[in-house]
PDB file of N, CA and C in Angstrom:
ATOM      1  N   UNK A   1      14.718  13.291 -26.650  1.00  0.00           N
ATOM      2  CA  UNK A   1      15.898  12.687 -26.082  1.00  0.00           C
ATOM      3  C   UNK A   1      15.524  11.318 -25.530  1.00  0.00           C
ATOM      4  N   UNK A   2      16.442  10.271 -26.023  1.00  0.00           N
ATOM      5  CA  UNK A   2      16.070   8.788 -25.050  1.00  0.00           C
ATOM      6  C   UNK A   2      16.864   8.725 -24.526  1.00  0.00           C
ATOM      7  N   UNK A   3      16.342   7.463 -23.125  1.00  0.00           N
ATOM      8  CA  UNK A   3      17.048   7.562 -22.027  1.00  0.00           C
ATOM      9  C   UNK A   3      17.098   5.985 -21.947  1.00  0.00           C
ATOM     10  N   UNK A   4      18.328   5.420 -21.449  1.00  0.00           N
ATOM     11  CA  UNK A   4      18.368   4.091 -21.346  1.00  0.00           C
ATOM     12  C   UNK A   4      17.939   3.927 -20.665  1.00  0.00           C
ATOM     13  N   UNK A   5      17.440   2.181 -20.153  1.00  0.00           N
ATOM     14  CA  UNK A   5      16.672   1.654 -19.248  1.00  0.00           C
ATOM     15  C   UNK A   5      17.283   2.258 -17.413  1.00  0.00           C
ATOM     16  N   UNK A   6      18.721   1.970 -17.547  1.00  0.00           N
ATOM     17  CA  UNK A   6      19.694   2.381 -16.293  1.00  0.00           C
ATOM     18  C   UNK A   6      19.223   3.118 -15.918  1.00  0.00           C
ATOM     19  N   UNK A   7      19.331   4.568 -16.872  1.00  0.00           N
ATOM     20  CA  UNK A   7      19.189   6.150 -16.707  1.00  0.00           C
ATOM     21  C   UNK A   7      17.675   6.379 -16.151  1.00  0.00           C
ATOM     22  N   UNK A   8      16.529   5.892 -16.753  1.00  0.00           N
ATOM     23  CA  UNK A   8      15.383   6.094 -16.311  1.00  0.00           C
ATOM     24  C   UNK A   8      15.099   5.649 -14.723  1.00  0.00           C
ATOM     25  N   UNK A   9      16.185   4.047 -14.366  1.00  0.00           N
ATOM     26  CA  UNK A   9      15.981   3.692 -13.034  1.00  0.00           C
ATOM     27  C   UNK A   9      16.719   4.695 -12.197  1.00  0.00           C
ATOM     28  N   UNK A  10      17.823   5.157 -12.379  1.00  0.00           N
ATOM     29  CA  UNK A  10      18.738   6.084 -11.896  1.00  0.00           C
ATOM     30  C   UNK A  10      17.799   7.074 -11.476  1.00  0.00           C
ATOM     31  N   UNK A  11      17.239   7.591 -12.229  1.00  0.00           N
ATOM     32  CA  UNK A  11      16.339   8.713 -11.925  1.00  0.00           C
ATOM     33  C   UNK A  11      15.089   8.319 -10.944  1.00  0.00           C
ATOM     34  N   UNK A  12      14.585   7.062 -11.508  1.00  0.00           N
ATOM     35  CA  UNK A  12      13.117   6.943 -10.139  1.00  0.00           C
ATOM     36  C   UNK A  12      13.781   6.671  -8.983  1.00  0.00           C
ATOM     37  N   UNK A  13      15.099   6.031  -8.365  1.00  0.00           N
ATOM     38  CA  UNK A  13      15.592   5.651  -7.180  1.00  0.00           C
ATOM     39  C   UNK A  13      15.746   7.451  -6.754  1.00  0.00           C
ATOM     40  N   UNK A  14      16.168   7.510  -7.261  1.00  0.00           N
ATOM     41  CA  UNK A  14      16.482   9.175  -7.139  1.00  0.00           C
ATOM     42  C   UNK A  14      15.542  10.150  -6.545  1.00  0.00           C
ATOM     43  N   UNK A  15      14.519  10.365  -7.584  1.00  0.00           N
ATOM     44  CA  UNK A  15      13.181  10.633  -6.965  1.00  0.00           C
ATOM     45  C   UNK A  15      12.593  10.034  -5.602  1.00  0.00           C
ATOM     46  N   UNK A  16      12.999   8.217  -5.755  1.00  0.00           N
ATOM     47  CA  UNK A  16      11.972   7.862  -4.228  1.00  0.00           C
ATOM     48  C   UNK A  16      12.502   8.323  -3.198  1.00  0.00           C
ATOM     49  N   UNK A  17      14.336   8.267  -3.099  1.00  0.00           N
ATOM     50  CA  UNK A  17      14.988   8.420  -2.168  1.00  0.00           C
ATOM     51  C   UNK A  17      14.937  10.186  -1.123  1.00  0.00           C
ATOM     52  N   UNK A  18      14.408  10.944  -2.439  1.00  0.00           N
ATOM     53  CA  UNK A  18      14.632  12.493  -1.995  1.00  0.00           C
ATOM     54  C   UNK A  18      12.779  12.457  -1.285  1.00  0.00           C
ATOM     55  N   UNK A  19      12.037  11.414  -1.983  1.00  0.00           N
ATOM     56  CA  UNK A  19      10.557  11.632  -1.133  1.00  0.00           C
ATOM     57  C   UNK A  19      10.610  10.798  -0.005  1.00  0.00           C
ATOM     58  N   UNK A  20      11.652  10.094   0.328  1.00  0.00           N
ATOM     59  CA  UNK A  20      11.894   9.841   1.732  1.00  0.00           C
ATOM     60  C   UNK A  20      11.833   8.268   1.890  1.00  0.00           C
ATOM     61  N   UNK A  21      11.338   7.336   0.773  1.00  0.00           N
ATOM     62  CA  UNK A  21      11.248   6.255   0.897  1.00  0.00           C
ATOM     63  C   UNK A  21      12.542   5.377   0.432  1.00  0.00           C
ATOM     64  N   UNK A  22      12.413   4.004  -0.077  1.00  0.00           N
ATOM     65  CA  UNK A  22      13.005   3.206  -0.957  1.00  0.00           C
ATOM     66  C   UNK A  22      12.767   2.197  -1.511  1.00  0.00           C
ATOM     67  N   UNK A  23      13.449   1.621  -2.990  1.00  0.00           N
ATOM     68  CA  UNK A  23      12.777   0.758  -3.463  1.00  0.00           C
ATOM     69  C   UNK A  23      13.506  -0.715  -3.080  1.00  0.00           C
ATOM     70  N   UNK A  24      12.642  -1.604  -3.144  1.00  0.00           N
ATOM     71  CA  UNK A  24      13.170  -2.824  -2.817  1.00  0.00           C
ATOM     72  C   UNK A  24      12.271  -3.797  -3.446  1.00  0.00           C
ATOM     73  N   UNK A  25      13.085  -5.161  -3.612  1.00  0.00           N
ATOM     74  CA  UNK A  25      13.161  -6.184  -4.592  1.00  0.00           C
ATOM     75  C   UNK A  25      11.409  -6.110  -4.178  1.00  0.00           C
ATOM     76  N   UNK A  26      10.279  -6.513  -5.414  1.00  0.00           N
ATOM     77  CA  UNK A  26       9.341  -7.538  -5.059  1.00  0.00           C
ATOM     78  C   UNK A  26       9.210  -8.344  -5.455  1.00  0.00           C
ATOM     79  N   UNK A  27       7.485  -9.185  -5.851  1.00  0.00           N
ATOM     80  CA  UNK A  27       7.561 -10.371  -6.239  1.00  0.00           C
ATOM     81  C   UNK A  27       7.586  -9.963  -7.926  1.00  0.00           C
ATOM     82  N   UNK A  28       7.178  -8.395  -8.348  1.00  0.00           N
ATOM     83  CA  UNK A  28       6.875  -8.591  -9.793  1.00  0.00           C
ATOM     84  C   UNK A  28       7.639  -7.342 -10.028  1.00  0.00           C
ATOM     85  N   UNK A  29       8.956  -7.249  -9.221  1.00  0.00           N
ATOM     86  CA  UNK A  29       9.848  -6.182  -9.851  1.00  0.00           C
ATOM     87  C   UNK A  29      10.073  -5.116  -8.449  1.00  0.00           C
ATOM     88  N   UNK A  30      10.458  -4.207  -8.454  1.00  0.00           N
ATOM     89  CA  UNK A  30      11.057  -3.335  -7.660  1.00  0.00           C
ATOM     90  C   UNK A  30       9.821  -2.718  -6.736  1.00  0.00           C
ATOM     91  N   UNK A  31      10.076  -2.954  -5.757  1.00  0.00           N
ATOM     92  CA  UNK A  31       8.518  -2.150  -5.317  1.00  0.00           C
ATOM     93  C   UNK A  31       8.890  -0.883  -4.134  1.00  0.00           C
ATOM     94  N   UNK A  32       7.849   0.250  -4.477  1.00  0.00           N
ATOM     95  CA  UNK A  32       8.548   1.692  -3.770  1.00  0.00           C
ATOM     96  C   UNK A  32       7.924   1.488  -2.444  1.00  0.00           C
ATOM     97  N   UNK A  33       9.154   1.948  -1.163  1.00  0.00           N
ATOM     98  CA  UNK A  33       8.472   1.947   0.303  1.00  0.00           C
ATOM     99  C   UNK A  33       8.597   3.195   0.723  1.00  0.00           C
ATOM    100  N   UNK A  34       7.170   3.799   1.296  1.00  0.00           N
ATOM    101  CA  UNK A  34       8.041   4.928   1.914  1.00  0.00           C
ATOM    102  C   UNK A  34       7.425   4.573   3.283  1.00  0.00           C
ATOM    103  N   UNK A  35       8.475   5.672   4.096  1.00  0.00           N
ATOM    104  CA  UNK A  35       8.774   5.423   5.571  1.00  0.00           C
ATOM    105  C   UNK A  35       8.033   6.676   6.274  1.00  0.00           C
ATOM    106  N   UNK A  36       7.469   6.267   7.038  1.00  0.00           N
ATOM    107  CA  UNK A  36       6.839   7.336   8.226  1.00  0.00           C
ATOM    108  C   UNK A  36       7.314   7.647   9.326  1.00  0.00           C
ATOM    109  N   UNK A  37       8.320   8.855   9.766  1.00  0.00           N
ATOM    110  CA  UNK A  37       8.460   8.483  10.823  1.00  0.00           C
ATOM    111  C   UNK A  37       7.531   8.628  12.645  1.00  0.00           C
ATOM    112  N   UNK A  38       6.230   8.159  12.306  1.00  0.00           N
ATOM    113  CA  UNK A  38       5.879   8.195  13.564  1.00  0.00           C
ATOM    114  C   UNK A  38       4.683   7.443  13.236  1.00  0.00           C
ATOM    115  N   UNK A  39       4.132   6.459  14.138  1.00  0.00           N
ATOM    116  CA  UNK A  39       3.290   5.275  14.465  1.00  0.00           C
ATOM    117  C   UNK A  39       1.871   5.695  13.704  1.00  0.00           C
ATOM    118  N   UNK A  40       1.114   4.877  13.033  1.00  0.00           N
ATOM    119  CA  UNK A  40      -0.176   5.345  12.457  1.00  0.00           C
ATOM    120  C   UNK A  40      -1.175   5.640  13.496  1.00  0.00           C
ATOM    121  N   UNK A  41      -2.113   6.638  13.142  1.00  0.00           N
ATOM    122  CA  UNK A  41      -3.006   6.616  14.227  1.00  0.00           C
ATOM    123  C   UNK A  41      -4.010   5.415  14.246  1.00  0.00           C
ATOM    124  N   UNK A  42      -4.768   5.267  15.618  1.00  0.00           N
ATOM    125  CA  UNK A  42      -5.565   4.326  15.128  1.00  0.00           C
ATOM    126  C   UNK A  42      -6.434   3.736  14.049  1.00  0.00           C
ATOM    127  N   UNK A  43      -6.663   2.941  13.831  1.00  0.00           N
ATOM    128  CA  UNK A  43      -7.797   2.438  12.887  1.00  0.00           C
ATOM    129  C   UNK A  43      -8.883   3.179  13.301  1.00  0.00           C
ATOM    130  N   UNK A  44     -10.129   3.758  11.999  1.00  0.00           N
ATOM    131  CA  UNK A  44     -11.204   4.444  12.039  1.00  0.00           C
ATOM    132  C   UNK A  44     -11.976   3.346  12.494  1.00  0.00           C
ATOM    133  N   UNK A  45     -13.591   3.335  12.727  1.00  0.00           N
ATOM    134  CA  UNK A  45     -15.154   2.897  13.016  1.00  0.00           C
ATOM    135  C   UNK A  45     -15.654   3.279  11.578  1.00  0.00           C
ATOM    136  N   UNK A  46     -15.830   1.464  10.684  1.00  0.00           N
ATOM    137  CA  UNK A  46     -16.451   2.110   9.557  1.00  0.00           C
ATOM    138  C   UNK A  46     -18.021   1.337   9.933  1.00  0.00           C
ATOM    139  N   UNK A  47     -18.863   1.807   9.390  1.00  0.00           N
ATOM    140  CA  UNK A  47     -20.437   1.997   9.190  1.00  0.00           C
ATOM    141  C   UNK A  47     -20.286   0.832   7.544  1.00  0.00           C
ATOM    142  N   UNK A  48     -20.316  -0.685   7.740  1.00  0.00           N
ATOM    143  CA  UNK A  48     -20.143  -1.007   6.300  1.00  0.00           C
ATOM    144  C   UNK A  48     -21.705  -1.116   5.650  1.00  0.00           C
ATOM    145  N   UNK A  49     -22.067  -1.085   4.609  1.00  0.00           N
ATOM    146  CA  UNK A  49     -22.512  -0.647   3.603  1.00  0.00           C
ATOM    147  C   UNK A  49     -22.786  -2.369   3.646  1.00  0.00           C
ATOM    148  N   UNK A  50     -24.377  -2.648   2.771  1.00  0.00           N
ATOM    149  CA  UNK A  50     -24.724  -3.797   2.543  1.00  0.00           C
ATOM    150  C   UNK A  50     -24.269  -4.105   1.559  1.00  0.00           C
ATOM    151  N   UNK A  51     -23.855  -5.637   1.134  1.00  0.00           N
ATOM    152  CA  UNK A  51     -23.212  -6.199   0.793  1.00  0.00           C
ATOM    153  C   UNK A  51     -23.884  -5.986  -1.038  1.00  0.00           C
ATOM    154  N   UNK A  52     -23.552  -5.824  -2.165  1.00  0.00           N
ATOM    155  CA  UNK A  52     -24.120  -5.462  -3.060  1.00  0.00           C
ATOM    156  C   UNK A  52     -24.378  -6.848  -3.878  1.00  0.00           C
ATOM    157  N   UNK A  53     -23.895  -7.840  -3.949  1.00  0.00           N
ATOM    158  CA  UNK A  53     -23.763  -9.151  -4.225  1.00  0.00           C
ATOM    159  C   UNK A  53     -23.623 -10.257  -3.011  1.00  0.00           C
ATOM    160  N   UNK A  54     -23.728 -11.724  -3.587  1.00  0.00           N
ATOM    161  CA  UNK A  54     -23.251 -12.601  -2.577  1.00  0.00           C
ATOM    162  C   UNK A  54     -21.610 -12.449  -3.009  1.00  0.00           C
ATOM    163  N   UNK A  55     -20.765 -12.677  -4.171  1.00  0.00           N
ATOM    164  CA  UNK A  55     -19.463 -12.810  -4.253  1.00  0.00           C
ATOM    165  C   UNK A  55     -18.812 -11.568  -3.675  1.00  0.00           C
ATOM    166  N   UNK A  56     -19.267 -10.295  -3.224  1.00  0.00           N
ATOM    167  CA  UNK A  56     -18.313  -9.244  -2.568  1.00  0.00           C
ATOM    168  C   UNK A  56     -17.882  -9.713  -1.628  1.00  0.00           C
ATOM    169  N   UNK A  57     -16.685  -9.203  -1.205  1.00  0.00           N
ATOM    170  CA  UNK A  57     -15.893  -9.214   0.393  1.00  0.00           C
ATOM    171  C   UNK A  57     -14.999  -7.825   0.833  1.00  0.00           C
ATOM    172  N   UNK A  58     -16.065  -7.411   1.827  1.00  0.00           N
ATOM    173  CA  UNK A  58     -15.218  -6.384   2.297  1.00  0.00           C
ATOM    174  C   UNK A  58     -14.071  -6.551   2.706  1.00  0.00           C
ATOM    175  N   UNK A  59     -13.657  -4.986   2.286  1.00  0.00           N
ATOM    176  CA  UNK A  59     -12.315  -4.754   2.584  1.00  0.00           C
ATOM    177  C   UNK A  59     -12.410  -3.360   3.393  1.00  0.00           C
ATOM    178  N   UNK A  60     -11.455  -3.703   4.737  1.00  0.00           N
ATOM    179  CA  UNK A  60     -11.910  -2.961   5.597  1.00  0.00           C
ATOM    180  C   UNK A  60     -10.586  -1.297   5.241  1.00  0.00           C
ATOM    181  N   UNK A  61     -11.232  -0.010   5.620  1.00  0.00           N
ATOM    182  CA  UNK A  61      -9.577   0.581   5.326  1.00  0.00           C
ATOM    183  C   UNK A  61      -9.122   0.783   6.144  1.00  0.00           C
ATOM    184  N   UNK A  62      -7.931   1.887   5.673  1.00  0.00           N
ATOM    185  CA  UNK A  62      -6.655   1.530   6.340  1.00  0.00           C
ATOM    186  C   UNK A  62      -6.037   3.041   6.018  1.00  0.00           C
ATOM    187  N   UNK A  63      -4.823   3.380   6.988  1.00  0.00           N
ATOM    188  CA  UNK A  63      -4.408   4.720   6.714  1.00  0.00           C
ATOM    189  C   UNK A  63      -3.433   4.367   5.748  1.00  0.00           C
ATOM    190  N   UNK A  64      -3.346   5.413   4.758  1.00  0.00           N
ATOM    191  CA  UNK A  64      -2.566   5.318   4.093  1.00  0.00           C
ATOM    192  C   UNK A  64      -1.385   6.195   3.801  1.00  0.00           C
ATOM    193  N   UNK A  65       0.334   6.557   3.423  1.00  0.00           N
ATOM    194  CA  UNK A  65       1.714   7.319   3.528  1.00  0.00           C
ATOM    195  C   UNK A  65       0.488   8.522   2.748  1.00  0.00           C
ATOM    196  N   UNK A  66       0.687   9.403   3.139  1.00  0.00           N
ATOM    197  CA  UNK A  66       0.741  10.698   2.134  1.00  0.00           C
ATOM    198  C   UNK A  66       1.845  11.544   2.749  1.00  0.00           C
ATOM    199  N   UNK A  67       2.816  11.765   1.707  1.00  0.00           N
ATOM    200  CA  UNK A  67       4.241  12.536   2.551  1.00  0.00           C
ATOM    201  C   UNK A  67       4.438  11.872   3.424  1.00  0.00           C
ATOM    202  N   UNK A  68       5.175  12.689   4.681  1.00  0.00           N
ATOM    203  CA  UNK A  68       5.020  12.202   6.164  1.00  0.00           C
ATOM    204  C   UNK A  68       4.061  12.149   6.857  1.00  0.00           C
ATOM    205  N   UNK A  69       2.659  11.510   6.320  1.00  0.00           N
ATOM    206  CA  UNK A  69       1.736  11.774   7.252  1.00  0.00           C
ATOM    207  C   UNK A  69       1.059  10.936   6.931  1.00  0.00           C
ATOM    208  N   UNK A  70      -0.571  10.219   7.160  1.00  0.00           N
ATOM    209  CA  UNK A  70      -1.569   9.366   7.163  1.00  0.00           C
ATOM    210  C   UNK A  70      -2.525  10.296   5.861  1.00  0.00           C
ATOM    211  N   UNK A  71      -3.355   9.715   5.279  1.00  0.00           N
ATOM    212  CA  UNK A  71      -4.615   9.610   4.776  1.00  0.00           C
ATOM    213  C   UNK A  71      -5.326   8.842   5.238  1.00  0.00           C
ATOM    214  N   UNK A  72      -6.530   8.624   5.463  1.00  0.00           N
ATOM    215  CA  UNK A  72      -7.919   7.698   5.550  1.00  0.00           C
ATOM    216  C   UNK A  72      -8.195   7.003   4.210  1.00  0.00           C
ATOM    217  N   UNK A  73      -8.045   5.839   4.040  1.00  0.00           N
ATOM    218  CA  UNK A  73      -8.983   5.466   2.442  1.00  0.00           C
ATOM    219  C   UNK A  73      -9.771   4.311   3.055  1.00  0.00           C
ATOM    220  N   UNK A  74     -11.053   5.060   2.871  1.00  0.00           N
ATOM    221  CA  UNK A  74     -12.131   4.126   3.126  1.00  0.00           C
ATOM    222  C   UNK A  74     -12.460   2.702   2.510  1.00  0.00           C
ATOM    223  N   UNK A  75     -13.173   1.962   3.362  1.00  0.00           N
ATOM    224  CA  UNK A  75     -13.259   0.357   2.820  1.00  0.00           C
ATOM    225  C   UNK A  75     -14.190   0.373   1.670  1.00  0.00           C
ATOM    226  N   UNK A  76     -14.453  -1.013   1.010  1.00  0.00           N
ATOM    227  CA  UNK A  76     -15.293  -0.747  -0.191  1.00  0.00           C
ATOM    228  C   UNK A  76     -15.400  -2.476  -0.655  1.00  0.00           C
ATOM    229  N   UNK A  77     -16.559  -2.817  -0.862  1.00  0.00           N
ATOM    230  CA  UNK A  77     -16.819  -3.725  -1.205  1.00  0.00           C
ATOM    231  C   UNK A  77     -16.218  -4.193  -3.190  1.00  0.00           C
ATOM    232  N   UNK A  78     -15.643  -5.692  -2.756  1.00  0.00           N
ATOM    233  CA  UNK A  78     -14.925  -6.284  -4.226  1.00  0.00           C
ATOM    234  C   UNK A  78     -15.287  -7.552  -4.469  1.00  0.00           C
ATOM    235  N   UNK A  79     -14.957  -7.904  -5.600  1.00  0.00           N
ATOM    236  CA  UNK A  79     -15.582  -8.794  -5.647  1.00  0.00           C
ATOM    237  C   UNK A  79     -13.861  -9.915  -5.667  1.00  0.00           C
ATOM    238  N   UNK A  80     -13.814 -11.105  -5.551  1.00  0.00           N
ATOM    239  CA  UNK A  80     -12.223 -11.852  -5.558  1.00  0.00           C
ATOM    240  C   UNK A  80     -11.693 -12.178  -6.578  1.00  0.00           C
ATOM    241  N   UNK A  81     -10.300 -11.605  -6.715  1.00  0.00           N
ATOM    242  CA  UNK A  81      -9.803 -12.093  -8.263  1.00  0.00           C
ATOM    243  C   UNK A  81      -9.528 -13.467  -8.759  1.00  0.00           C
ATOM    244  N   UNK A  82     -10.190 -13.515  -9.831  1.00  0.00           N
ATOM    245  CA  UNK A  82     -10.258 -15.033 -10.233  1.00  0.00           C
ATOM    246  C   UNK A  82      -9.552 -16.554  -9.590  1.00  0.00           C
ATOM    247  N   UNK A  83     -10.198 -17.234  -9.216  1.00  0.00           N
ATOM    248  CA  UNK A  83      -9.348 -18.046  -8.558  1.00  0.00           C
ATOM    249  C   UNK A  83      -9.005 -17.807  -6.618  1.00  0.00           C
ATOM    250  N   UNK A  84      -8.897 -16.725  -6.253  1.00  0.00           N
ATOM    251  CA  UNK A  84      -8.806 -16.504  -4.956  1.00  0.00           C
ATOM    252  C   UNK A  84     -10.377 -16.346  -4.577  1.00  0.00           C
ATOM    253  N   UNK A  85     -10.155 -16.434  -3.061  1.00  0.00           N
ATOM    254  CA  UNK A  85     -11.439 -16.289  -1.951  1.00  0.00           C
ATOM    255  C   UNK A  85     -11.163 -15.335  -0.587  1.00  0.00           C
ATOM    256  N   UNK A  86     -10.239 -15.107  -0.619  1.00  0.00           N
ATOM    257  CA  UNK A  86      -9.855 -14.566   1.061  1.00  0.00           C
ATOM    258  C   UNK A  86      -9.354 -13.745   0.914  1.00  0.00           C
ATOM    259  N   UNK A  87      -9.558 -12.036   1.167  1.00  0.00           N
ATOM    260  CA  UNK A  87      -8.572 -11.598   1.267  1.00  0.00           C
ATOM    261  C   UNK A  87      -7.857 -10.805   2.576  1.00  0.00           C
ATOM    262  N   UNK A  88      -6.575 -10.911   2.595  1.00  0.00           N
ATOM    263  CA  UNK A  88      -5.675 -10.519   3.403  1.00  0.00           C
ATOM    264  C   UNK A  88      -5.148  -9.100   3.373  1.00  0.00           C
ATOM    265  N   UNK A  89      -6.042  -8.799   4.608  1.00  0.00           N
ATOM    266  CA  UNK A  89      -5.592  -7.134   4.975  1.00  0.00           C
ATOM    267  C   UNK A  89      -3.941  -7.113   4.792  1.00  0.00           C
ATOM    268  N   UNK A  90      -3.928  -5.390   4.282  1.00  0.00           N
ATOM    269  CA  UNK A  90      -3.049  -4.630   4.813  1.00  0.00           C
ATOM    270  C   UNK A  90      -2.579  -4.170   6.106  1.00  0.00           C
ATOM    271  N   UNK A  91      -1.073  -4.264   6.441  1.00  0.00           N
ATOM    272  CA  UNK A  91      -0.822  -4.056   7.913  1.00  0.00           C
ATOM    273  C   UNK A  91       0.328  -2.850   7.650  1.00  0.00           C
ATOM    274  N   UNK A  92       0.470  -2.164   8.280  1.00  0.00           N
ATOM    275  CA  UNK A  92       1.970  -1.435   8.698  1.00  0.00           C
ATOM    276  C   UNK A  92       2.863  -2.118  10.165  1.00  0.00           C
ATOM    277  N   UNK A  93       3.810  -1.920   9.627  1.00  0.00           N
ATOM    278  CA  UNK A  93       4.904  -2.159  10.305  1.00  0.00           C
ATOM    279  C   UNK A  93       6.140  -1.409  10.488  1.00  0.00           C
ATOM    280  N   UNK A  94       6.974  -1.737  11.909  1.00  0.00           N
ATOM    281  CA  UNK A  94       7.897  -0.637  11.579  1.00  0.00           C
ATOM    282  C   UNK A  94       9.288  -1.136  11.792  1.00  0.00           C
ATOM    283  N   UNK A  95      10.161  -0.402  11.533  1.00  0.00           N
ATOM    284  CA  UNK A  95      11.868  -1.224  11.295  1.00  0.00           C
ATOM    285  C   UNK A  95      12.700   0.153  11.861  1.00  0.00           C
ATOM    286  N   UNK A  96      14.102  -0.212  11.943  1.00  0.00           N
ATOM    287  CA  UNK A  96      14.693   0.842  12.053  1.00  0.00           C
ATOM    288  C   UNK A  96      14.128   2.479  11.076  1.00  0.00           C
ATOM    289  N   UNK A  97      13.876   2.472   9.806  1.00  0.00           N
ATOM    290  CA  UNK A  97      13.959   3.419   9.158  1.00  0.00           C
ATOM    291  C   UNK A  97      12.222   4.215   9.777  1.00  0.00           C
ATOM    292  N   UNK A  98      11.572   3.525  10.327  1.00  0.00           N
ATOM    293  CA  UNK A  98      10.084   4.020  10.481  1.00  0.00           C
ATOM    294  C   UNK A  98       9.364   2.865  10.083  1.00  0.00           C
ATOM    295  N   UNK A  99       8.126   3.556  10.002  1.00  0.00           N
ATOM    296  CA  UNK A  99       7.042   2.733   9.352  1.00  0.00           C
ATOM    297  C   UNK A  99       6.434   2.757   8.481  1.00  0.00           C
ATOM    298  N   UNK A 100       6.356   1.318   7.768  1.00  0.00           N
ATOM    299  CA  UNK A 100       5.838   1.383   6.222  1.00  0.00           C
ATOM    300  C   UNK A 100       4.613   0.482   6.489  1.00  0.00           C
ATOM    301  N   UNK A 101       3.778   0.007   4.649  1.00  0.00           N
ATOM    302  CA  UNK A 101       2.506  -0.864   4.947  1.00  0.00           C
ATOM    303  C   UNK A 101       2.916  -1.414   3.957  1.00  0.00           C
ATOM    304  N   UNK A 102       2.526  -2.598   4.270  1.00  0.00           N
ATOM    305  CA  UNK A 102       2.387  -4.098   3.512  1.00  0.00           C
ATOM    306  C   UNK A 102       0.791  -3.813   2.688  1.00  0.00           C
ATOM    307  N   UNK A 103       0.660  -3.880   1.397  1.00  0.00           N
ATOM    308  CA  UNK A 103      -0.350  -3.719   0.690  1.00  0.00           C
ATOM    309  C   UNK A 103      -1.162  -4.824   1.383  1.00  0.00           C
ATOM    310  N   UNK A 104      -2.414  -4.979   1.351  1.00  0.00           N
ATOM    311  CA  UNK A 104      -3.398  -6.330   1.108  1.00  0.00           C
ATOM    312  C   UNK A 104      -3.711  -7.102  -0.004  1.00  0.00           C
ATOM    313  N   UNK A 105      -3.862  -8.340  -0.517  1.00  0.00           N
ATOM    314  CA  UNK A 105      -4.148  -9.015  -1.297  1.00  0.00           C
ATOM    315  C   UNK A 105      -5.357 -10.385  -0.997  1.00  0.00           C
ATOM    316  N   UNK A 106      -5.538 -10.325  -2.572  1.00  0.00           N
ATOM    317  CA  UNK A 106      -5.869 -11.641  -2.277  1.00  0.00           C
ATOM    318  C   UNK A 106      -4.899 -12.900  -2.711  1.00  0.00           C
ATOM    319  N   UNK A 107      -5.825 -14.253  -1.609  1.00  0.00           N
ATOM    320  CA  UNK A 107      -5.124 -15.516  -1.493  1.00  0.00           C
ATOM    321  C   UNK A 107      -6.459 -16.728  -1.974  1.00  0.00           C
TER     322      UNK A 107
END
C-alpha cells in the first residue's frame, strides 16, 4: 500500500503528539520536540579522557528526553566538521509546555 507524502506526515505528527512532544519548523525541515515535564537534574562530574589527537574537542554530556524522564549520555571526544572550530553545547530550556533541549553544534 502507498501512502502520500501528507498521509505519512499525518501519521508522524500523530505519533509525536501521542509521545508527548511536537514538531516544529527547523533550519533543515521539521524538527521533533519533546517536553519534560519537570526540570533536568543536575549536570554529572565527568573524569575526561586524554585528548586522542590535537584536532579533538570535547564535548561535554548532557541529560538527555527518554519518555518523561532524563538519560545520561556521556561526553566523547570529536573531531570539527569541516570548516567549523567551536563547538556549542547543548542547553535545555523551558516554556509553558515544559522542558525541552536545544541540540549542540558546531560553529
Amino acid at each position: 500500500m502507498k501512502f502520500t507524502a501528507s498521509a505519512r506526515m499525518g501519521a508522524v505528527l500523530s505519533l509525536v503528539a501521542a509521545m508527548g512532544g511536537c514538531m516544529l519548523p527547523g533550519g533543515g525541515g521539521l524538527v521533533s520536540v519533546m517536553f519534560i515535564t519537570r526540570e533536568p537534574p543536575p549536570e554529572r562530574v565527568e573524569v575526561v579522557s586524554t585528548r586522542p589527537n590535537e584536532e579533538s574537542v570535547w564535548i561535554g554530556g548532557h541529560w538527555s528526553a527518554h519518555g518523561n524522564d532524563y538519560a545520561w549520555v556521556r561526553g566523547r571526544w570529536e573531531r570539527p566538521e569541516q570548516g567549523k572550530t567551536e563547538w556549542q553545547n547543548g542547553k535545555w530550556e523551558h516554556e509553558q509546555r515544559g522542558w525541552y533541549y536545544t541540540e549542540g553544534h558546531w560553529r
